[in-house]
PDB file of N, CA and C in Angstrom:
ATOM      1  N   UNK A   1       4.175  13.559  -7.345  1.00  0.00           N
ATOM      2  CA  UNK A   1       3.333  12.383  -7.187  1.00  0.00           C
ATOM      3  C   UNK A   1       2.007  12.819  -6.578  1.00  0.00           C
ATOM      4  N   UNK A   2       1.166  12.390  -7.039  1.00  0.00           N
ATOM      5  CA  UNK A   2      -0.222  13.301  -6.631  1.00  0.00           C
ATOM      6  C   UNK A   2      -0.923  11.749  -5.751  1.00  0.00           C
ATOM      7  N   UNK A   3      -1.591  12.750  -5.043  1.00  0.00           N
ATOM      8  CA  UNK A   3      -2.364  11.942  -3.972  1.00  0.00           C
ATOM      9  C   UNK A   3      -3.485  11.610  -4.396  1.00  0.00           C
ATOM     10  N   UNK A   4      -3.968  10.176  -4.296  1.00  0.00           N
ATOM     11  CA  UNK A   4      -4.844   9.197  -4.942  1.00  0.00           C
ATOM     12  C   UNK A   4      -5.997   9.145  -4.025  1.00  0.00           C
ATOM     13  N   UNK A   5      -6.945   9.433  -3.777  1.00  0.00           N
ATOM     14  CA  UNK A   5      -7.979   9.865  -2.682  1.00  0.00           C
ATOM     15  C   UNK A   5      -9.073   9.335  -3.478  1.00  0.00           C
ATOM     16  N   UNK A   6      -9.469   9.294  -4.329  1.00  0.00           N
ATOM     17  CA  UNK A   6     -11.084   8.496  -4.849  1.00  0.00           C
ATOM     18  C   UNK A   6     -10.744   7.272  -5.957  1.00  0.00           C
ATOM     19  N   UNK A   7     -11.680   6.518  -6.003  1.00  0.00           N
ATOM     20  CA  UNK A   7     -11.869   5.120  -6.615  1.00  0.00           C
ATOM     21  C   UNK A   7     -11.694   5.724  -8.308  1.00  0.00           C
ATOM     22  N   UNK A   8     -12.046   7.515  -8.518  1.00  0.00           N
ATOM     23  CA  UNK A   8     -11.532   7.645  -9.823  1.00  0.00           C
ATOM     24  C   UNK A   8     -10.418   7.908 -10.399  1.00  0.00           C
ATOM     25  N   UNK A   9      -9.726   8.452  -9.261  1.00  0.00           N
ATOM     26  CA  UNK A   9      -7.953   8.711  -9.812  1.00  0.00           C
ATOM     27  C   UNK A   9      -7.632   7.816  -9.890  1.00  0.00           C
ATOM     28  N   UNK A  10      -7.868   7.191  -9.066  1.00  0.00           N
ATOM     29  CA  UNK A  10      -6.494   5.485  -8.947  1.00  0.00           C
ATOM     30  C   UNK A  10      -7.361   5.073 -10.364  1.00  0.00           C
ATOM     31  N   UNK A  11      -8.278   4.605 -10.708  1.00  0.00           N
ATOM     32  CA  UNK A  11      -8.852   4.342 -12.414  1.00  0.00           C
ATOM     33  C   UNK A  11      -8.090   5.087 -13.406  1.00  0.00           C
ATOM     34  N   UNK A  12      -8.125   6.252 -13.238  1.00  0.00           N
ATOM     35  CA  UNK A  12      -7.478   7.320 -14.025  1.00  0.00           C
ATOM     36  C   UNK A  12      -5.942   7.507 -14.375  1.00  0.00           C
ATOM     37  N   UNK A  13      -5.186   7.067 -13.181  1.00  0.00           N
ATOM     38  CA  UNK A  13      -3.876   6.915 -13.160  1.00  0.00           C
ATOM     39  C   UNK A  13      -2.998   6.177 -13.778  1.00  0.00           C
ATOM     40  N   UNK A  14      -2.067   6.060 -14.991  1.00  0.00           N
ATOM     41  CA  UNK A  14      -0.814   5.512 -15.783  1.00  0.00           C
ATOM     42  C   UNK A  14       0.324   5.419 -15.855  1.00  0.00           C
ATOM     43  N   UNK A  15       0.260   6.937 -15.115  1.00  0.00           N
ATOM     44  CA  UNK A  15       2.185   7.418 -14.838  1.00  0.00           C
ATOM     45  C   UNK A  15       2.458   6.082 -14.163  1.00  0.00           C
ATOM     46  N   UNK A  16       3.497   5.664 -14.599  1.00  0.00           N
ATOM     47  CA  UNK A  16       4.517   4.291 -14.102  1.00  0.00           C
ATOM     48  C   UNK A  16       5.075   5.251 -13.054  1.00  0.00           C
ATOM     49  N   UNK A  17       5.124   3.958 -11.551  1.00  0.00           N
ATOM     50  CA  UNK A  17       5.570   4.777 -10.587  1.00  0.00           C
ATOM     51  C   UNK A  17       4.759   4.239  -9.236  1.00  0.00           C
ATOM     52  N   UNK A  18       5.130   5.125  -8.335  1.00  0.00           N
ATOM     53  CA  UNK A  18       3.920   4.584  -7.108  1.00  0.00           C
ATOM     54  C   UNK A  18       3.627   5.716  -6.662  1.00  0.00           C
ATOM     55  N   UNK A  19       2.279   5.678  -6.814  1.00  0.00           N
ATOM     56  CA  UNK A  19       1.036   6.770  -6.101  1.00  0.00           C
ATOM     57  C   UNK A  19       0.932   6.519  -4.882  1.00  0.00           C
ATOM     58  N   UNK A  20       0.379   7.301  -3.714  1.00  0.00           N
ATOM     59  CA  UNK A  20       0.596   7.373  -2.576  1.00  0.00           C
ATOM     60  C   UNK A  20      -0.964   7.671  -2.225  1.00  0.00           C
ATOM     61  N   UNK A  21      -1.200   6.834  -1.957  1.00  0.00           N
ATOM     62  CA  UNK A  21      -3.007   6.735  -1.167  1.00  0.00           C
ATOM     63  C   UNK A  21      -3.484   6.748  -0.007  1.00  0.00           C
ATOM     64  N   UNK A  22      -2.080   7.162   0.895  1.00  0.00           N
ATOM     65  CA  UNK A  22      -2.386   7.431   2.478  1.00  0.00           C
ATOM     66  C   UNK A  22      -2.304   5.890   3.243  1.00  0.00           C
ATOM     67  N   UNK A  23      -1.932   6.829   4.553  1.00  0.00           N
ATOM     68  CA  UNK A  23      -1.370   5.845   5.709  1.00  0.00           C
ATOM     69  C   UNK A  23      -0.575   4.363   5.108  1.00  0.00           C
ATOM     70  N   UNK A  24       0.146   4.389   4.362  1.00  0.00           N
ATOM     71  CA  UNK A  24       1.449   3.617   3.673  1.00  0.00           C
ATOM     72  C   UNK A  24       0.464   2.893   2.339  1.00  0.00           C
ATOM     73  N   UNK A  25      -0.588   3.292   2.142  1.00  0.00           N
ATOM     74  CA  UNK A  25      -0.753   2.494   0.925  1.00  0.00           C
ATOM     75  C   UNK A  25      -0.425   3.338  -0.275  1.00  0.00           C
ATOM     76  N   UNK A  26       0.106   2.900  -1.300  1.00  0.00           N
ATOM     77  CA  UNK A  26       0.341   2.801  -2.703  1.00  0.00           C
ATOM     78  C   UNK A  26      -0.436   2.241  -3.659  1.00  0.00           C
ATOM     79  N   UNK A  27      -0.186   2.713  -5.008  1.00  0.00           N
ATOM     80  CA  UNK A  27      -0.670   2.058  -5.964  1.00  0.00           C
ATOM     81  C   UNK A  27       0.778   1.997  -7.166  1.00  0.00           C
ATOM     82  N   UNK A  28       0.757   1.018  -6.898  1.00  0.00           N
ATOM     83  CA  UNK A  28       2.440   0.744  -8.168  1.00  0.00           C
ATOM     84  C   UNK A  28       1.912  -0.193  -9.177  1.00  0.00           C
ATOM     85  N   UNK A  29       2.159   1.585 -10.670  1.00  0.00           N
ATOM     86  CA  UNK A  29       1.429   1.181 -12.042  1.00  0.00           C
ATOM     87  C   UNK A  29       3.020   0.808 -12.387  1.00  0.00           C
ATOM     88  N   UNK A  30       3.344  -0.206 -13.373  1.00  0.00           N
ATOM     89  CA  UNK A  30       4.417  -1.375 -13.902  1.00  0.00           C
ATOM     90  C   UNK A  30       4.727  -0.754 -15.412  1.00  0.00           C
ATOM     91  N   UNK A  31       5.842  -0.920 -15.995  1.00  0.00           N
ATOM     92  CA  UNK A  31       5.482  -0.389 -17.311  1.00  0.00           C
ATOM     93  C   UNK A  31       4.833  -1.048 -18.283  1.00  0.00           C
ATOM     94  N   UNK A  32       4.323  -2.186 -17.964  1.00  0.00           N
ATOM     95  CA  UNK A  32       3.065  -2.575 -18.741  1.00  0.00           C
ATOM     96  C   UNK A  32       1.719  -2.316 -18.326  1.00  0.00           C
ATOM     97  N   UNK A  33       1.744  -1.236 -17.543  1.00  0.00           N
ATOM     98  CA  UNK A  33       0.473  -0.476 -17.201  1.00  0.00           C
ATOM     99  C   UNK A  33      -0.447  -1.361 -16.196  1.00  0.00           C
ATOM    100  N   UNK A  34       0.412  -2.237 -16.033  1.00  0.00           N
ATOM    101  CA  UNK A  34      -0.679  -3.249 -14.666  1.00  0.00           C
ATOM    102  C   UNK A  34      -0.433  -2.642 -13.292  1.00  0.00           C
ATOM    103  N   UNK A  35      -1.467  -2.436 -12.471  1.00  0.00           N
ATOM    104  CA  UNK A  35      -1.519  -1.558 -11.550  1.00  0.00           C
ATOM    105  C   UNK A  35      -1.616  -2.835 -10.264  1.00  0.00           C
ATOM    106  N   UNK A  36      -1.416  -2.550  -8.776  1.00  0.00           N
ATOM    107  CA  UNK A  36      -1.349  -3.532  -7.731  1.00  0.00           C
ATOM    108  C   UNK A  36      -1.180  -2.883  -6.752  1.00  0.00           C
ATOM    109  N   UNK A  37      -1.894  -3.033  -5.794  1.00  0.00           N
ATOM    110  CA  UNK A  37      -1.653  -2.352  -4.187  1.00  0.00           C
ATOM    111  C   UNK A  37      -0.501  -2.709  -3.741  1.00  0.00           C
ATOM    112  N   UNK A  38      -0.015  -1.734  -2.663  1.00  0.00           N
ATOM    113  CA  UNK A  38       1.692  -1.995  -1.970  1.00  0.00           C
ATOM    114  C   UNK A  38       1.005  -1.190  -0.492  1.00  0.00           C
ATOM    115  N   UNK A  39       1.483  -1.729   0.492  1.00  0.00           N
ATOM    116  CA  UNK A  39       1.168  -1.235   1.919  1.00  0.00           C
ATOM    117  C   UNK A  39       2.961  -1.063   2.201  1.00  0.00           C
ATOM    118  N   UNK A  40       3.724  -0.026   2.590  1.00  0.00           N
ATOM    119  CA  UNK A  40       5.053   0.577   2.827  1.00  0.00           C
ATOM    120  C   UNK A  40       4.619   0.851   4.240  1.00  0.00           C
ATOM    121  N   UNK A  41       5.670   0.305   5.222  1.00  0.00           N
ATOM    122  CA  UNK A  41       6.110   0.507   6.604  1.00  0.00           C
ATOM    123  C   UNK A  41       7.712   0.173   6.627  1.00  0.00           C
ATOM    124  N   UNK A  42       7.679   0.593   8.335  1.00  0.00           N
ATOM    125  CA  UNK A  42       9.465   0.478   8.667  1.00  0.00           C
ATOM    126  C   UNK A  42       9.245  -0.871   9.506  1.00  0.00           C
ATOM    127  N   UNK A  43       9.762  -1.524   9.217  1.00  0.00           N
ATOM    128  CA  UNK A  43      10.323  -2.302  10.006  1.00  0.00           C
ATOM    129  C   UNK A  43      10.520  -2.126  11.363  1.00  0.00           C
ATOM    130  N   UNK A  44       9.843  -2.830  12.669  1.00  0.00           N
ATOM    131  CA  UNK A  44      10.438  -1.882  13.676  1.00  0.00           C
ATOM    132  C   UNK A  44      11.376  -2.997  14.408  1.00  0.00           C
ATOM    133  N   UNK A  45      11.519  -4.060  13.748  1.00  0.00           N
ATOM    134  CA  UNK A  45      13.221  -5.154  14.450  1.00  0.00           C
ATOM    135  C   UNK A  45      14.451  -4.274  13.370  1.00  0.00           C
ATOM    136  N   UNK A  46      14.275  -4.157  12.007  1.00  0.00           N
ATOM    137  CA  UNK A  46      15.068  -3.896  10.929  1.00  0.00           C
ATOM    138  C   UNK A  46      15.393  -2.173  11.128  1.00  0.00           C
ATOM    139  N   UNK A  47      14.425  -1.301  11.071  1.00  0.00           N
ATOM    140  CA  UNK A  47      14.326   0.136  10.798  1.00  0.00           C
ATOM    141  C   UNK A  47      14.362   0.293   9.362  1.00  0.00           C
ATOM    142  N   UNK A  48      14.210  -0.879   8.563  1.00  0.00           N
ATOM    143  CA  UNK A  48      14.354  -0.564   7.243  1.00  0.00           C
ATOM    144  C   UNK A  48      12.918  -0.546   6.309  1.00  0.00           C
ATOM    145  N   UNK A  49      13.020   0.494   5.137  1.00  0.00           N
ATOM    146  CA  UNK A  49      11.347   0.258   4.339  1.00  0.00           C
ATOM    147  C   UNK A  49      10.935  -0.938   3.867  1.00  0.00           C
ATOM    148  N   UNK A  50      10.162  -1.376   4.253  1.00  0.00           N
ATOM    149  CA  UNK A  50       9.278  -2.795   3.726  1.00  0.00           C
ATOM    150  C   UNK A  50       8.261  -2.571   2.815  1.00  0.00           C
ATOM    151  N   UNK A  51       7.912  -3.509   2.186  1.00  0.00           N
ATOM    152  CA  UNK A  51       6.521  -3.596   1.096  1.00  0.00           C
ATOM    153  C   UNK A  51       5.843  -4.535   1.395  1.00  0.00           C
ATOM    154  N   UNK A  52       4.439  -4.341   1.664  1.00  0.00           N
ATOM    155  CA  UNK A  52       3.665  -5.753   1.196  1.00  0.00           C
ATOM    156  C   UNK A  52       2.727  -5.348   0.376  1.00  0.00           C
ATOM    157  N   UNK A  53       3.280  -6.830  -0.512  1.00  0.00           N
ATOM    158  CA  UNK A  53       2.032  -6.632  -1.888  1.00  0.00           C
ATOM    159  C   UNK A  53       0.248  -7.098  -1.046  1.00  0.00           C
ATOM    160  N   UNK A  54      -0.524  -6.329  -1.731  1.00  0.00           N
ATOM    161  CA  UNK A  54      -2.031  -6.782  -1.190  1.00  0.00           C
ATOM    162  C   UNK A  54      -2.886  -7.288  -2.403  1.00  0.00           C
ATOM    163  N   UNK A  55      -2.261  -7.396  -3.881  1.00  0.00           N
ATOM    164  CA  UNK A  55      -3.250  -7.699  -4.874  1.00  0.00           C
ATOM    165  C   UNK A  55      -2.880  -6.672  -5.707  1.00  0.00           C
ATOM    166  N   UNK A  56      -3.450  -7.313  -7.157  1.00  0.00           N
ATOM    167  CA  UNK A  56      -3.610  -6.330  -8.146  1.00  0.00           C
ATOM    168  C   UNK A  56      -5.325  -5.886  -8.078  1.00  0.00           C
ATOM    169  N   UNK A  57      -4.859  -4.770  -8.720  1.00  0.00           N
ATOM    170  CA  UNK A  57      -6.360  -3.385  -8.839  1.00  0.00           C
ATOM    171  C   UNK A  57      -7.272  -3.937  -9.458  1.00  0.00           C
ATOM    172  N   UNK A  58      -7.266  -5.356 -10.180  1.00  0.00           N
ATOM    173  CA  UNK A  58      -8.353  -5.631 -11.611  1.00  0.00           C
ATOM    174  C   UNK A  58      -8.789  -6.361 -10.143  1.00  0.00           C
ATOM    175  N   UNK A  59      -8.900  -6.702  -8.924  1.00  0.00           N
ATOM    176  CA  UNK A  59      -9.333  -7.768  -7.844  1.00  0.00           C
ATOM    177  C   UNK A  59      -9.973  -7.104  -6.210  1.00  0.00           C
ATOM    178  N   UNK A  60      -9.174  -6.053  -6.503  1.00  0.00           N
ATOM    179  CA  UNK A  60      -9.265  -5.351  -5.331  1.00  0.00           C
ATOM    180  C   UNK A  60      -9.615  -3.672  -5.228  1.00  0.00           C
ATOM    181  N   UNK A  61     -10.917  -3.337  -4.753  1.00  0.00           N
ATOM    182  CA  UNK A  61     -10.648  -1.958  -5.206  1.00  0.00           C
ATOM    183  C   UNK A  61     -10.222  -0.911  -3.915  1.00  0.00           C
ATOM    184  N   UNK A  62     -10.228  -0.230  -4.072  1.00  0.00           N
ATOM    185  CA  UNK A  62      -9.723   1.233  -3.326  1.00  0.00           C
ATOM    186  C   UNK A  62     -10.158   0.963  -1.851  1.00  0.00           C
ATOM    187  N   UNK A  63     -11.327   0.840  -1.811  1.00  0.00           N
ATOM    188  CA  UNK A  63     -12.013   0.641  -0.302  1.00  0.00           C
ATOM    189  C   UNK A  63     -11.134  -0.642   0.412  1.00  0.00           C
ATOM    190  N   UNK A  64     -11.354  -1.872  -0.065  1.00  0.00           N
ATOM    191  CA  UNK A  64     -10.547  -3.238   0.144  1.00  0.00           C
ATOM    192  C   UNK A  64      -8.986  -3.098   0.338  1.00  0.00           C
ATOM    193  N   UNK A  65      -8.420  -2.134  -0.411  1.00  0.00           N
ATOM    194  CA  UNK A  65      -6.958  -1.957   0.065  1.00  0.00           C
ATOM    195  C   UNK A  65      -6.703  -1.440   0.922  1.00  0.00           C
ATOM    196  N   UNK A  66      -7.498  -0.212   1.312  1.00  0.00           N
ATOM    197  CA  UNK A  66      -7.362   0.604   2.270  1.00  0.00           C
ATOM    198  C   UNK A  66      -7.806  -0.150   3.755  1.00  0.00           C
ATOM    199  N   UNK A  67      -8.572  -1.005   3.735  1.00  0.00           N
ATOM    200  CA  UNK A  67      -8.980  -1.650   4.658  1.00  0.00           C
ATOM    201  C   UNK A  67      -8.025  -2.773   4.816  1.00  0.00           C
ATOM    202  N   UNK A  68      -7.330  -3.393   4.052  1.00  0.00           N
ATOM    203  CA  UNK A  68      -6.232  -4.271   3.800  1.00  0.00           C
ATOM    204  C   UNK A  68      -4.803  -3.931   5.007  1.00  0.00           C
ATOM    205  N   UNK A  69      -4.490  -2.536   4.411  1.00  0.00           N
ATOM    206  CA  UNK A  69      -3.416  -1.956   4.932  1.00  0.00           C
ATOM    207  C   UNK A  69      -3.323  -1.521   6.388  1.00  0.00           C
ATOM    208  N   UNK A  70      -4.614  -1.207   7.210  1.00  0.00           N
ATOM    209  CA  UNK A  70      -5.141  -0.902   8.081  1.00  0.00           C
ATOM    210  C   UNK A  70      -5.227  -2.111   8.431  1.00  0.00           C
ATOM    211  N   UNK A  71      -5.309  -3.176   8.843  1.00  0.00           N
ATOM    212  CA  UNK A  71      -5.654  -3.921   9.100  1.00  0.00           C
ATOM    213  C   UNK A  71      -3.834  -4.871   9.112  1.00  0.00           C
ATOM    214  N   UNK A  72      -3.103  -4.660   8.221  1.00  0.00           N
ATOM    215  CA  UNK A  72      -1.624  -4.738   8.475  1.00  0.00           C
ATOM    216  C   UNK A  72      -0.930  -4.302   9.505  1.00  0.00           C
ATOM    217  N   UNK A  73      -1.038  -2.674   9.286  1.00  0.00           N
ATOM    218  CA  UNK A  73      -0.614  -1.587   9.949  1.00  0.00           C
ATOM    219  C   UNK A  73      -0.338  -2.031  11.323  1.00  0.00           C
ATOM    220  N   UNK A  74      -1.838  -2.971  12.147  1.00  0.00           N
ATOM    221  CA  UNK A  74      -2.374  -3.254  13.229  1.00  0.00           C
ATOM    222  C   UNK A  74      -1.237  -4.454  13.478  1.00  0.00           C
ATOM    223  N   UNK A  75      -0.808  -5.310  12.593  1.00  0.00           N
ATOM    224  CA  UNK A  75      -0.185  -6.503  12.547  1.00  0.00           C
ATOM    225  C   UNK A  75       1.149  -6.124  13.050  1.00  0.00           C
ATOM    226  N   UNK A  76       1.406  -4.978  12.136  1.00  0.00           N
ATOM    227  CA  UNK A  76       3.070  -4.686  12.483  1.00  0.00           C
ATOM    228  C   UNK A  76       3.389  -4.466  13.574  1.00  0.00           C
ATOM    229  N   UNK A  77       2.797  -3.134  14.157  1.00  0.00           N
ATOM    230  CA  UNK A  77       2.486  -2.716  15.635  1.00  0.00           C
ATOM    231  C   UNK A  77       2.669  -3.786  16.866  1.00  0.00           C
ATOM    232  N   UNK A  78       1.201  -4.848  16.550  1.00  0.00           N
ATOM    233  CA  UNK A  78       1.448  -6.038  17.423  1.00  0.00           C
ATOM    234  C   UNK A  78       2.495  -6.677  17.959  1.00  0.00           C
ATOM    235  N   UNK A  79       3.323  -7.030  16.397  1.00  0.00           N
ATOM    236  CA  UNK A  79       4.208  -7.665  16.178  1.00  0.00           C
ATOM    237  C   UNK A  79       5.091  -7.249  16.856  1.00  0.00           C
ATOM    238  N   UNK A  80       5.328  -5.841  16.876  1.00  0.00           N
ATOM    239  CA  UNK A  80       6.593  -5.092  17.583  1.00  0.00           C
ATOM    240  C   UNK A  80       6.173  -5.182  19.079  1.00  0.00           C
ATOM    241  N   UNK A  81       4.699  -5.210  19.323  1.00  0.00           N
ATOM    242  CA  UNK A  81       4.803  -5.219  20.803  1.00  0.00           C
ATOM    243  C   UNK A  81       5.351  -6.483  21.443  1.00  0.00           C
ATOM    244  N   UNK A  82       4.861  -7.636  20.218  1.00  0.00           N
ATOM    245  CA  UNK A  82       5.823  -8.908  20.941  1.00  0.00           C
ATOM    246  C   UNK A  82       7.034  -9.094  21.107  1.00  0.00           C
ATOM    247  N   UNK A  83       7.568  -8.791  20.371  1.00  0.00           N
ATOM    248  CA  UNK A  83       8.673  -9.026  20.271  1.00  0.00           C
ATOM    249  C   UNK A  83       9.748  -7.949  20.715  1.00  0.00           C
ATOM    250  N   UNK A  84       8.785  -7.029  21.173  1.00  0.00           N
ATOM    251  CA  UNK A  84      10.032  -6.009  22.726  1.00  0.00           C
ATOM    252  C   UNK A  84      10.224  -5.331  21.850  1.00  0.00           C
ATOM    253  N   UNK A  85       9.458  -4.939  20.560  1.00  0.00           N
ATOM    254  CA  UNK A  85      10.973  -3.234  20.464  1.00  0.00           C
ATOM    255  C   UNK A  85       9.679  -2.199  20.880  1.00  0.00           C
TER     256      UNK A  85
END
């Protein structure tokens, strides 16, 4: 799985599957070739892998997801600080 680092790979990219674009973001191409951001963390009440969808790619580009997920990331964290774990 190759690492998705500029606004031209993730364009470039088809392999069905999920690309890995750093600090839990993804790009999961469908086998009808429709592509959509995914932000992957653990759970920290569960310990289990989570997904959140952030949009499909025809809406959102590379910069916006990445800022999306980061901006999650921050949520989860929080979240765990409230709630004691």
């Amino acid at each position: 799985m190759p690492f998705l680092s500029s606004a031209k790979s993730v364009q470039a990219i088809n392999a069905i599957g999920y690309h890995r674009c750093g600090d839990g973001l993804y790009l999961q191409v469908s086998k009808q070739g429709t592509k959509s951001w995914l932000y992957r963390f653990k759970s920290p009440v569960t310990k289990k892998q989570r997904e959140m969808g952030l949009g499909s790619y025809r809406f959102i580009d590379l910069a916006k997801a990445r800022q999306q997920a980061l901006e999650n990331k921050k949520l989860v964290k929080t979240s765990a600080k409230k709630s004691g774990v």
